[in-house]
C-alpha atoms as a PDB file:
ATOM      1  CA  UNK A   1       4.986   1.112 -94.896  1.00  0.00           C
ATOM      2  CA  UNK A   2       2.858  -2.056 -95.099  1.00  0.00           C
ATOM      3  CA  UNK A   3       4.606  -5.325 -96.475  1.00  0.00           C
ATOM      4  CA  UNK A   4       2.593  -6.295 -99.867  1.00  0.00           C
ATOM      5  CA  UNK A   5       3.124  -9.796 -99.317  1.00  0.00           C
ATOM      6  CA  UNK A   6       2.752 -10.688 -95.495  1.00  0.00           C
ATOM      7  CA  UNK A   7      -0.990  -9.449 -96.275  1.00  0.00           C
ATOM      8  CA  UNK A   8      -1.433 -11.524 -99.987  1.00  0.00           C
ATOM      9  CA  UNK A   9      -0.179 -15.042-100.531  1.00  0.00           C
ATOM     10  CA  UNK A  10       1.102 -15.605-103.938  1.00  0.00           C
ATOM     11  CA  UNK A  11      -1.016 -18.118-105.646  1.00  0.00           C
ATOM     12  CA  UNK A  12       0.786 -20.994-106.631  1.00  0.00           C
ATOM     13  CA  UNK A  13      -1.636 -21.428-109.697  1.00  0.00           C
ATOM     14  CA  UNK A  14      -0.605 -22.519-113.496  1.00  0.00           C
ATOM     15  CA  UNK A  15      -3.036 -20.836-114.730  1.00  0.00           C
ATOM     16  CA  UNK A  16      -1.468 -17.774-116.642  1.00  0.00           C
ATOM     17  CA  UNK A  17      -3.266 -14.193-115.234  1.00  0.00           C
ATOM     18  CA  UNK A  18      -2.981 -11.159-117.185  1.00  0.00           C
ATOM     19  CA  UNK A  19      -1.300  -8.055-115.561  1.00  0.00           C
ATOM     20  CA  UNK A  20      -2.388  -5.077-115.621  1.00  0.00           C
ATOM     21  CA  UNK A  21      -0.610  -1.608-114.503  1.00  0.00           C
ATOM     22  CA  UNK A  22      -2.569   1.077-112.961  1.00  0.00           C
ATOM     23  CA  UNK A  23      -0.907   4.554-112.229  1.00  0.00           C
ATOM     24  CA  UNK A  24      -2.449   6.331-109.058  1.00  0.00           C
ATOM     25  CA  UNK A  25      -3.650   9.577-110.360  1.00  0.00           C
ATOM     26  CA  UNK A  26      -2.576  11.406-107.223  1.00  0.00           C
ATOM     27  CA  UNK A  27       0.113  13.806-107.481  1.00  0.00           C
ATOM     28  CA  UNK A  28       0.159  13.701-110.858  1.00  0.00           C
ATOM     29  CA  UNK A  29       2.256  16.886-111.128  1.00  0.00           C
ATOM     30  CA  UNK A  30       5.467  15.128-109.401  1.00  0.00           C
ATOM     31  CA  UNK A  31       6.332  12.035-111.788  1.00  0.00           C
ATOM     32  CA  UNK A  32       8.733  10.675-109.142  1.00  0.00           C
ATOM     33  CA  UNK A  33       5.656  10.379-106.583  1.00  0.00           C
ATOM     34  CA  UNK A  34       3.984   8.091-108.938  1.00  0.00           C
ATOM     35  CA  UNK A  35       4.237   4.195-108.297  1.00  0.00           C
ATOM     36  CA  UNK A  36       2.622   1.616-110.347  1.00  0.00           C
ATOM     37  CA  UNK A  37       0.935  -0.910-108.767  1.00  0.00           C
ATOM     38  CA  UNK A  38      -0.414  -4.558-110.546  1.00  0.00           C
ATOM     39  CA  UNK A  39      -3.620  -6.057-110.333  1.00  0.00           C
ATOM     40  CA  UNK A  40      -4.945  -9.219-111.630  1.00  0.00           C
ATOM     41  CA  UNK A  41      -7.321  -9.165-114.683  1.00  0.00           C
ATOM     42  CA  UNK A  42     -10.252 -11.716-114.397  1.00  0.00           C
ATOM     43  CA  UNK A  43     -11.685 -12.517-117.383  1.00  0.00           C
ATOM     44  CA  UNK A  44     -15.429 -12.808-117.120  1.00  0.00           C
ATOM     45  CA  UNK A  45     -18.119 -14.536-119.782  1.00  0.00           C
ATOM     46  CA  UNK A  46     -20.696 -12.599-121.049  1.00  0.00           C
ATOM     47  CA  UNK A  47     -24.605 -15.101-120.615  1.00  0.00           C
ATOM     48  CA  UNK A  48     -25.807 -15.594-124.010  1.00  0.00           C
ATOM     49  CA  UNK A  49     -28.625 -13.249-124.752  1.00  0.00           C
ATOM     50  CA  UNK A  50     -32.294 -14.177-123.951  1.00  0.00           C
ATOM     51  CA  UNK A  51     -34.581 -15.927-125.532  1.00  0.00           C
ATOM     52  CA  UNK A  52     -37.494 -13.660-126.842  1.00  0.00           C
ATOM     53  CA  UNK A  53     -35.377 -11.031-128.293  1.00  0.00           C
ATOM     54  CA  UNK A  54     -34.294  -9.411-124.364  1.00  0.00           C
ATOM     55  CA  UNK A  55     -30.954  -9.242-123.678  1.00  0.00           C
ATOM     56  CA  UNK A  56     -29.432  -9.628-119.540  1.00  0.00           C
ATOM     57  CA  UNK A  57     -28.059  -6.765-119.010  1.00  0.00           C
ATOM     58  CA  UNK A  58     -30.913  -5.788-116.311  1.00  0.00           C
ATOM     59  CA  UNK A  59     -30.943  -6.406-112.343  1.00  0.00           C
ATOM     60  CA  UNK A  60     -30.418  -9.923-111.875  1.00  0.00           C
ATOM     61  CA  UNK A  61     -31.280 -12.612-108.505  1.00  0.00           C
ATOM     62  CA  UNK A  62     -30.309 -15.853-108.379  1.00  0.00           C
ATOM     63  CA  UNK A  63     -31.206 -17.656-105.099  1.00  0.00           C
ATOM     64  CA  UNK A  64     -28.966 -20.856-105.603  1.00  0.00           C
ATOM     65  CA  UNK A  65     -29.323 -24.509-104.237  1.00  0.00           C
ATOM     66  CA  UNK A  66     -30.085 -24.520-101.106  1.00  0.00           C
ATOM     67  CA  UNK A  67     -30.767 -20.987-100.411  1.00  0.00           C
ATOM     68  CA  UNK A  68     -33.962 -20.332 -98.570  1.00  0.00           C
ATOM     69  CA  UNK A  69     -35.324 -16.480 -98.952  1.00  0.00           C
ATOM     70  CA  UNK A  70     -38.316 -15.947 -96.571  1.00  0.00           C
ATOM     71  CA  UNK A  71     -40.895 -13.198 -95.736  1.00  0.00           C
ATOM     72  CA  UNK A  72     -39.215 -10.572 -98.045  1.00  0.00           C
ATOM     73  CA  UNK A  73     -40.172  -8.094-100.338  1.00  0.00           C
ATOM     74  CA  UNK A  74     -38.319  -8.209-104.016  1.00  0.00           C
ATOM     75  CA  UNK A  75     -38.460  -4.753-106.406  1.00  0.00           C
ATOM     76  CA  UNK A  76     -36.201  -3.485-108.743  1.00  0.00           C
ATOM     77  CA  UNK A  77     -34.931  -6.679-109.777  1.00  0.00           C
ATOM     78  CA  UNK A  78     -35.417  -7.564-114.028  1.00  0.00           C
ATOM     79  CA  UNK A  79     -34.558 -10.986-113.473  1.00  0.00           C
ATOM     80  CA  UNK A  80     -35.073 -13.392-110.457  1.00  0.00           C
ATOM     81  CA  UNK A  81     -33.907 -17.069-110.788  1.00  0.00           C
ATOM     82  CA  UNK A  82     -34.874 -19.029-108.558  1.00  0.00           C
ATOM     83  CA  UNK A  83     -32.997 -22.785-107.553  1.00  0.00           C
ATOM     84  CA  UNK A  84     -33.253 -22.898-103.801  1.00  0.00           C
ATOM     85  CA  UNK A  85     -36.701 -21.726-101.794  1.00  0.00           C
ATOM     86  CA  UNK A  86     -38.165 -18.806-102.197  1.00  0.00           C
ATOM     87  CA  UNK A  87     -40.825 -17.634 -99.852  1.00  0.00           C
ATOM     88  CA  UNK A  88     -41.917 -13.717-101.064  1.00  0.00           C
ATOM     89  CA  UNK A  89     -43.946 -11.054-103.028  1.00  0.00           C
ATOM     90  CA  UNK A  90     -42.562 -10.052-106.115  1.00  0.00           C
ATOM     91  CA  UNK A  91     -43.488  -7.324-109.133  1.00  0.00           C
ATOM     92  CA  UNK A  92     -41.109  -7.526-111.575  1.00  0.00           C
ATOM     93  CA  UNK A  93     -40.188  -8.339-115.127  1.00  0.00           C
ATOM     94  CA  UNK A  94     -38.877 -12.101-115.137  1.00  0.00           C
ATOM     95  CA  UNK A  95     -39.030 -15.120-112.820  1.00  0.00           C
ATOM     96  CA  UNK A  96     -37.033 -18.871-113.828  1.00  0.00           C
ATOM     97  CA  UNK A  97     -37.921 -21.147-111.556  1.00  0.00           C
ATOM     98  CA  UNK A  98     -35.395 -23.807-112.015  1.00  0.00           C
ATOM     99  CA  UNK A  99     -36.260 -27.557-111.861  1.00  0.00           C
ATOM    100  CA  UNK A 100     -35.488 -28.047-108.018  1.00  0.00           C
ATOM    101  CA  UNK A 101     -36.808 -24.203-107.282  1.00  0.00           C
ATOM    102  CA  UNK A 102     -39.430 -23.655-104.856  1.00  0.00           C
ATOM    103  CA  UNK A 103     -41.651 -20.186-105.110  1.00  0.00           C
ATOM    104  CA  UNK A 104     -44.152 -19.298-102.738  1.00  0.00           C
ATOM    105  CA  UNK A 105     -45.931 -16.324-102.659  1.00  0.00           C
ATOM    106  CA  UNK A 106     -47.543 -13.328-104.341  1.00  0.00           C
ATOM    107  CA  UNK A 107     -45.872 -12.617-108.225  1.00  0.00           C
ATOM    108  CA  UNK A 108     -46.870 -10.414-110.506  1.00  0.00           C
ATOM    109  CA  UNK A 109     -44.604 -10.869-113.859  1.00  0.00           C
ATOM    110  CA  UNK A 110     -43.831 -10.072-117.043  1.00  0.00           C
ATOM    111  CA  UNK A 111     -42.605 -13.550-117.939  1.00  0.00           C
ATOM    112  CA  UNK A 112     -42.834 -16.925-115.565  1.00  0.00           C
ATOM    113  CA  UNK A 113     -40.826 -19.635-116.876  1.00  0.00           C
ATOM    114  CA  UNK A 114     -41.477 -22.255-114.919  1.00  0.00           C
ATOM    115  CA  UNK A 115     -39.192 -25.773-114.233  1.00  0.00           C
ATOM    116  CA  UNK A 116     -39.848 -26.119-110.790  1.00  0.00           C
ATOM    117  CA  UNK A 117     -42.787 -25.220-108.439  1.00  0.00           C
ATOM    118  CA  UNK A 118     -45.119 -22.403-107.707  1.00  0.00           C
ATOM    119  CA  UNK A 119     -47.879 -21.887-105.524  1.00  0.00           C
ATOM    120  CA  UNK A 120     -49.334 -18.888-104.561  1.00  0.00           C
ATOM    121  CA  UNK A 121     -50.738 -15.970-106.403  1.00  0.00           C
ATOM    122  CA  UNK A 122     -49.377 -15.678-110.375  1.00  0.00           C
ATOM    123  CA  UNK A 123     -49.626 -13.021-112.300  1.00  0.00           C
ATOM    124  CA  UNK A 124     -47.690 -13.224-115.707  1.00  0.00           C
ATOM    125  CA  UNK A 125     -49.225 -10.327-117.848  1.00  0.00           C
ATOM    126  CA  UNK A 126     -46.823 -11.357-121.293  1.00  0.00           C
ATOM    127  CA  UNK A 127     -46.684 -15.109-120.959  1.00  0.00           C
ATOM    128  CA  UNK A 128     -46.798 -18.050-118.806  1.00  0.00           C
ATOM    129  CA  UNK A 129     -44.343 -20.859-119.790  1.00  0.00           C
ATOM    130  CA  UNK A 130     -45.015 -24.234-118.160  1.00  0.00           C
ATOM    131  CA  UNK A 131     -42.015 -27.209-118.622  1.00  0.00           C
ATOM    132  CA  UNK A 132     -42.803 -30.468-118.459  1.00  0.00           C
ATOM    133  CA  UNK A 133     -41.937 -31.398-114.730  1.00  0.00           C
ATOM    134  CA  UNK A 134     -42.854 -27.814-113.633  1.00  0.00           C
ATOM    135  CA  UNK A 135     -46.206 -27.494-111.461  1.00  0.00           C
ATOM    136  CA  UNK A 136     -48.181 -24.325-111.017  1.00  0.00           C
ATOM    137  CA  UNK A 137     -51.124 -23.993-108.427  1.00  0.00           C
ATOM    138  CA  UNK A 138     -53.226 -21.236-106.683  1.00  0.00           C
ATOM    139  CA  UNK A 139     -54.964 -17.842-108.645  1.00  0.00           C
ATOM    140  CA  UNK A 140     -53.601 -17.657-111.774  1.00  0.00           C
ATOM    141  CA  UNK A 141     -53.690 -15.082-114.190  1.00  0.00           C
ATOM    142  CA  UNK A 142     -51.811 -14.704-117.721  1.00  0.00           C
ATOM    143  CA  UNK A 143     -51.360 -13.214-120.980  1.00  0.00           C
ATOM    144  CA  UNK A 144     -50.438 -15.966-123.051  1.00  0.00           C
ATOM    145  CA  UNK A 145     -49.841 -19.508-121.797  1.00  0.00           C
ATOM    146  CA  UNK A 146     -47.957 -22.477-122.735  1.00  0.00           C
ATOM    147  CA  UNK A 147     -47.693 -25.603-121.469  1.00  0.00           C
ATOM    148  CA  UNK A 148     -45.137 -28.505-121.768  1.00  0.00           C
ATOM    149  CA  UNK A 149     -46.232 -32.154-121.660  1.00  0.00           C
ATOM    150  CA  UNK A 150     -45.778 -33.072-117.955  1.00  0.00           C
ATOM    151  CA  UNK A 151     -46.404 -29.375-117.093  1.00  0.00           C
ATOM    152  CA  UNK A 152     -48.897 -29.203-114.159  1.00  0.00           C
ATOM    153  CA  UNK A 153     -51.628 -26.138-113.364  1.00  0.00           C
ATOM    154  CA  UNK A 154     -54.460 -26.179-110.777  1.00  0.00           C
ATOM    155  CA  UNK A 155     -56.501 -23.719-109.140  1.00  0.00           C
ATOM    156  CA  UNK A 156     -58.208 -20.535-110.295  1.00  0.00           C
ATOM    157  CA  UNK A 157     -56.769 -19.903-113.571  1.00  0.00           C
ATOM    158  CA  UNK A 158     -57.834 -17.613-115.549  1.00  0.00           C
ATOM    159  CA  UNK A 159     -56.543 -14.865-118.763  1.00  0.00           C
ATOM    160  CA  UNK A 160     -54.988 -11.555-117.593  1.00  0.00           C
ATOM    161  CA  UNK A 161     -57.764  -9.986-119.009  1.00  0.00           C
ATOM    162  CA  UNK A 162     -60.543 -11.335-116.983  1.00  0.00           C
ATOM    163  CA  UNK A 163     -61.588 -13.147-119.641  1.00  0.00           C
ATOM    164  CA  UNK A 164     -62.339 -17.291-118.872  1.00  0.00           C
ATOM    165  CA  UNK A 165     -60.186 -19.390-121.651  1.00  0.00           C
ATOM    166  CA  UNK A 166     -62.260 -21.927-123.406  1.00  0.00           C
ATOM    167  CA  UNK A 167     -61.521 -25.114-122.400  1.00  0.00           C
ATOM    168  CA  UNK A 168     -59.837 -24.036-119.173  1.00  0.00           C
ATOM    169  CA  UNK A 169     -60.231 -26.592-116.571  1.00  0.00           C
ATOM    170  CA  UNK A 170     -60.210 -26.322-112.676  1.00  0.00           C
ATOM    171  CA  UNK A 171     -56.972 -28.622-112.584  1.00  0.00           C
ATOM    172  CA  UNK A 172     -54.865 -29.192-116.110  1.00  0.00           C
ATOM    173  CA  UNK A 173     -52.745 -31.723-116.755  1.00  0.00           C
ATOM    174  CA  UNK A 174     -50.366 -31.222-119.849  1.00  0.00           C
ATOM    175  CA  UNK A 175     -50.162 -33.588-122.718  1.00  0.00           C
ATOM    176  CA  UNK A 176     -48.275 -31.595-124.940  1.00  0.00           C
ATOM    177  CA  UNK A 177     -49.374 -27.944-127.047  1.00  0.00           C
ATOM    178  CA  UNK A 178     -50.102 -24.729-125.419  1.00  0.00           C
ATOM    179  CA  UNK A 179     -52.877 -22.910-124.687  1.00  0.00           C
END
């Protein structure tokens, strides 16, 4: 028989846990075999849902501060957030790019919010969101498109649709509106 607590320490915590008992469902026929045994509950907070009507519930990546991804392939994933360095191809359905996030590569999107950097090849078929302090540059291509003041985009940018915005510019420089 294994000794419970030369395995665990005890935490020496303040904070109150709850208990919960859990009967092993083995031998359920001979009462006396049963033994419960107590686990900790962790309490865990539901994100708020998303903007845009979507809620989280999907496949979610976050590559965090000073993470670095490189040379991979990302599918099946609803939601990537990016805050470290991402180096990658991507077809999905949502990409943050937090303010000190790095992407480079190929993405083709649903949504790009964008807070950081990108460079590469963009694809955002719904929408293209731009903050102010986030910079976009290479082949572009979106459904809709908004850009905050500060927001940066430069290359080949163009609608989803093939179609050549009016008033779309080789390099744009925000100063507030959308597109």
């Amino acid at each position: 028989m294994l000794n419970r607590d030369a395995f665990f320490k005890k935490r020496e915590d303040s904070a109150p846990r709850g208990n919960v008992n859990v009967t092993p469902a083995l031998n359920a026929a001979d009462p006396a075999s049963r033994s419960p045994v107590t686990a900790t509950a962790v309490r865990t907070e539901t994100p708020p849902v998303a903007e845009r009507g979507k809620s989280n519930s999907g496949s979610k990546l976050i590559v965090g501060p000073d993470i670095k991804l490189k040379g991979v392939e990302i599918t099946d994933c609803d939601t990537l957030v990016v805050e470290g360095t991402v180096e990658a191809s991507m077809d999905s359905r949502v990409v943050q790019i937090a303010e000190h996030g790095v992407f480079n590569g190929t993405v083709s999107i649903d949504i790009a919010e964008i807070h950081g950097c990108f460079s590469g090849e963009l694809t955002a078929r719904e929408q293209l969101i731009i903050h102010s302090g986030g910079r976009v540059s290479g082949k572009i291509r979106y459904g809709k498109i908004k850009i905050e003041e500060g927001g940066e985009i430069s290359g080949d940018i163009a609608r989803a649709d093939g179609r050549q915005q009016r008033g779309t510019q080789p390099s744009l420089k925000a100063a507030g509106g959308s597109a």
